[in-house]
Protein backbone atom coordinates (compact mmCIF):
# COMPACT_ATOMS: atom_id res chain seq x y z
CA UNK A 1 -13.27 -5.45 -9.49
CA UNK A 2 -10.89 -4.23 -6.68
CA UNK A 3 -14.13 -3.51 -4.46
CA UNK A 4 -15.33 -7.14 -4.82
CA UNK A 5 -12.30 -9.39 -4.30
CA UNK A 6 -9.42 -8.98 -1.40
CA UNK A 7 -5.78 -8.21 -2.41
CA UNK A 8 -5.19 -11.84 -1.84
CA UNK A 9 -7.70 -13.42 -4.07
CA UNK A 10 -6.35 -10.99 -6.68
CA UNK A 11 -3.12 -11.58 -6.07
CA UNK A 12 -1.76 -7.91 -5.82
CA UNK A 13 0.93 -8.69 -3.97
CA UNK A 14 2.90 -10.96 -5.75
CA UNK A 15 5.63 -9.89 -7.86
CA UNK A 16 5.79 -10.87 -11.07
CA UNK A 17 8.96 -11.83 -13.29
CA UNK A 18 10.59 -8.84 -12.68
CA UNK A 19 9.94 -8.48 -8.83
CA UNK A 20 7.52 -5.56 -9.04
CA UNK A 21 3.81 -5.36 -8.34
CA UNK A 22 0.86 -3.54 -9.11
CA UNK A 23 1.89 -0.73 -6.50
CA UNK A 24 5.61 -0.27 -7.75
CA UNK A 25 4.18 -0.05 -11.33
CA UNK A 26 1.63 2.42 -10.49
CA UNK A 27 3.57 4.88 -8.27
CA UNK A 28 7.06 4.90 -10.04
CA UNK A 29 4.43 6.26 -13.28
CA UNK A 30 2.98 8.44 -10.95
CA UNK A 31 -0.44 6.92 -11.88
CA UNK A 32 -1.78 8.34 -8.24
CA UNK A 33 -5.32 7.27 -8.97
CA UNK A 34 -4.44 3.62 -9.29
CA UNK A 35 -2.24 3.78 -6.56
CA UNK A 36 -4.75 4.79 -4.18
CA UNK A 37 -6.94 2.34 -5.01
CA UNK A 38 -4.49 -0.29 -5.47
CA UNK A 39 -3.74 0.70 -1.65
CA UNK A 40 -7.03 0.60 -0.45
CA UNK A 41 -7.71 -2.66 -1.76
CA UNK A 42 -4.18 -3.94 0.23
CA UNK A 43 -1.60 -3.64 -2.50
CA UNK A 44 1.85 -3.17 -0.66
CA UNK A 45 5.47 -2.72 -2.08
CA UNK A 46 7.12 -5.41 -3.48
CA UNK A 47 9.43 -6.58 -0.85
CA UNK A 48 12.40 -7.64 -2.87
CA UNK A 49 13.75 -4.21 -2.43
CA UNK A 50 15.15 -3.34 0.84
CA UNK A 51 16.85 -0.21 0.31
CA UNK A 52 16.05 2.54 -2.36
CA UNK A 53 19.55 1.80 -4.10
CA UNK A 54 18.90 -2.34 -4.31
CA UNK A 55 15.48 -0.83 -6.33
CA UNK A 56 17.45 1.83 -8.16
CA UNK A 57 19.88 -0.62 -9.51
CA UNK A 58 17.06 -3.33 -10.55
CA UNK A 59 15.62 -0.60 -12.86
CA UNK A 60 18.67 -0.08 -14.48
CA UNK A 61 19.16 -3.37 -14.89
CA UNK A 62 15.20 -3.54 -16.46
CA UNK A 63 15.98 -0.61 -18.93
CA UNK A 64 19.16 -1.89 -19.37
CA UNK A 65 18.39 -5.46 -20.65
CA UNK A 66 15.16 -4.33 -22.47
CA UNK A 67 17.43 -1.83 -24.57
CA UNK A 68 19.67 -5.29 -25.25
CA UNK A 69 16.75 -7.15 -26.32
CA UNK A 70 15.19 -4.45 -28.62
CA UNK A 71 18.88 -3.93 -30.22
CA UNK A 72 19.40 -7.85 -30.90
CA UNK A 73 15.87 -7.84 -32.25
CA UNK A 74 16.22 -5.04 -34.11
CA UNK A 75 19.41 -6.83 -35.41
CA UNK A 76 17.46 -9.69 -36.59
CA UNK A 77 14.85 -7.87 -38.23
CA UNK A 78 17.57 -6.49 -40.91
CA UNK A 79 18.84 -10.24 -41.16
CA UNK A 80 15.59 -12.16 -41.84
CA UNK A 81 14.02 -9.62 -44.90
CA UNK A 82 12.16 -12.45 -46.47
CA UNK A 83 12.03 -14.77 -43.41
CA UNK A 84 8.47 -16.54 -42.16
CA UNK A 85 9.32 -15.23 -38.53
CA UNK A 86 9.82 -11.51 -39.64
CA UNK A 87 6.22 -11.04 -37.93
CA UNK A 88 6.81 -12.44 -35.43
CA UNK A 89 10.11 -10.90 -34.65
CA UNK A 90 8.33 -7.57 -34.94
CA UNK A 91 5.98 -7.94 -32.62
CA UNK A 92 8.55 -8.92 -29.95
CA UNK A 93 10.46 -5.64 -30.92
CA UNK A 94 7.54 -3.70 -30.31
CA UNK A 95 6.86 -5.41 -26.91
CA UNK A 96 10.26 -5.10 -25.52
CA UNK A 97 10.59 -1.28 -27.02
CA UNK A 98 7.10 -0.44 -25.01
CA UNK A 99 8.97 -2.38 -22.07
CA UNK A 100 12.64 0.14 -22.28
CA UNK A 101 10.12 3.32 -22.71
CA UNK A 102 7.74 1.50 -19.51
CA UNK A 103 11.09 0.77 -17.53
CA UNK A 104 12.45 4.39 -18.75
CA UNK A 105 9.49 6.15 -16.98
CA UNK A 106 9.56 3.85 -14.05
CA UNK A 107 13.15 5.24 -13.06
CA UNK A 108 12.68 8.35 -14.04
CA UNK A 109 9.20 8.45 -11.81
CA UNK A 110 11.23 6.85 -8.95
CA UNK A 111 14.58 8.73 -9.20
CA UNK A 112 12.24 12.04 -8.93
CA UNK A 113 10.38 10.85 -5.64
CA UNK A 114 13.52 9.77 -4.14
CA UNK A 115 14.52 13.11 -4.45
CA UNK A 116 11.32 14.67 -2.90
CA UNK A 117 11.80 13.02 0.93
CA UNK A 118 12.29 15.47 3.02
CA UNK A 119 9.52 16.83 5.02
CA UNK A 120 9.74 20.59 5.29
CA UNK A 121 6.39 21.30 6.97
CA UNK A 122 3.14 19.22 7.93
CA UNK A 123 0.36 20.79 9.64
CA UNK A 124 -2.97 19.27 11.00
CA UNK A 125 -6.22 20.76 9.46
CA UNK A 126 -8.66 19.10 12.26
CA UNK A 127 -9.30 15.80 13.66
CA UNK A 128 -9.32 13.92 9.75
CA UNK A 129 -6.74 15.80 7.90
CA UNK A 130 -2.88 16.19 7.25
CA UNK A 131 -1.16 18.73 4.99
CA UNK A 132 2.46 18.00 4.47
CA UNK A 133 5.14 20.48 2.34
CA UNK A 134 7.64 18.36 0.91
CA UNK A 135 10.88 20.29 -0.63
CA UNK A 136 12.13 19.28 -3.71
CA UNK A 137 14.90 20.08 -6.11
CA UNK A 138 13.70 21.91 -8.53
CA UNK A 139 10.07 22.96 -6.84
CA UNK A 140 7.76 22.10 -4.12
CA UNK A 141 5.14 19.08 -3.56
CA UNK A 142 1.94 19.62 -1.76
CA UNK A 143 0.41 16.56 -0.58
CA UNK A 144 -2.70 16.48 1.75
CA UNK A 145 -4.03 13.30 3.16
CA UNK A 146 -7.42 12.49 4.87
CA UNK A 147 -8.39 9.84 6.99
């Protein structure tokens, strides 16, 4: 689907009610394969964020509200035993506890790559290819690019 359509007339690039697209999602859960395609296709960053701590703090605000909303649903749940909307409660508590283990992984994912920035070695391979050493706490990342 990416192949046949333009970023624009999929609308990759527009954040949705939290302020992140496609991109954010896929690289702060290190799903690599759909961010490179989500990048070939024209996917950028969301552009609400402009500075790795105005991000940092929206994602603790995400985690922080969907743990408020799963706890007050979880609340009602033990309040309405016999109740008509006890479905239907229960379905939002498993939606917004999916969202605070989503949101969990996202800052996690992105509090681990802001930690791996710092180029310690990049060498060129020939005329097409980049291989770049990137020291991180805890380990090393190995990333090689070709263009």
């Amino acid at each position: 689907m990416l192949r046949q359509h333009s970023a624009q007339d999929l609308d990759l690039n527009t954040p949705n009610s939290e302020g992140l697209v496609p991109l954010d999602i896929a690289i702060m859960t290190n799903n690599v394969p759909v961010a490179r395609i989500l990048l070939k296709a024209g996917a950028k960053e969301s552009p609400h964020f402009v500075s790795l701590e105005s991000r940092a703090l929206h994602l603790d605000r995400l985690v922080e509200e969907a743990q408020e909303r799963g706890d007050e649903l979880s609340t009602q749940l033990h309040n309405e035993v016999l109740s008509l909307e006890r479905p239907e409660t229960e379905k939002l508590l498993k939606a917004w506890e999916w969202r605070h283990k989503l949101y969990q992984r996202m800052r996690a994912g992105f509090q681990h790559a802001s930690q791996c920035h710092k180029v310690h070695a990049a060498q060129c391979g020939d005329s097409t290819s980049l291989s770049v050493i990137i020291k991180c706490p805890g380990g090393v990342g190995r990333g090689n690019t070709n263009g």
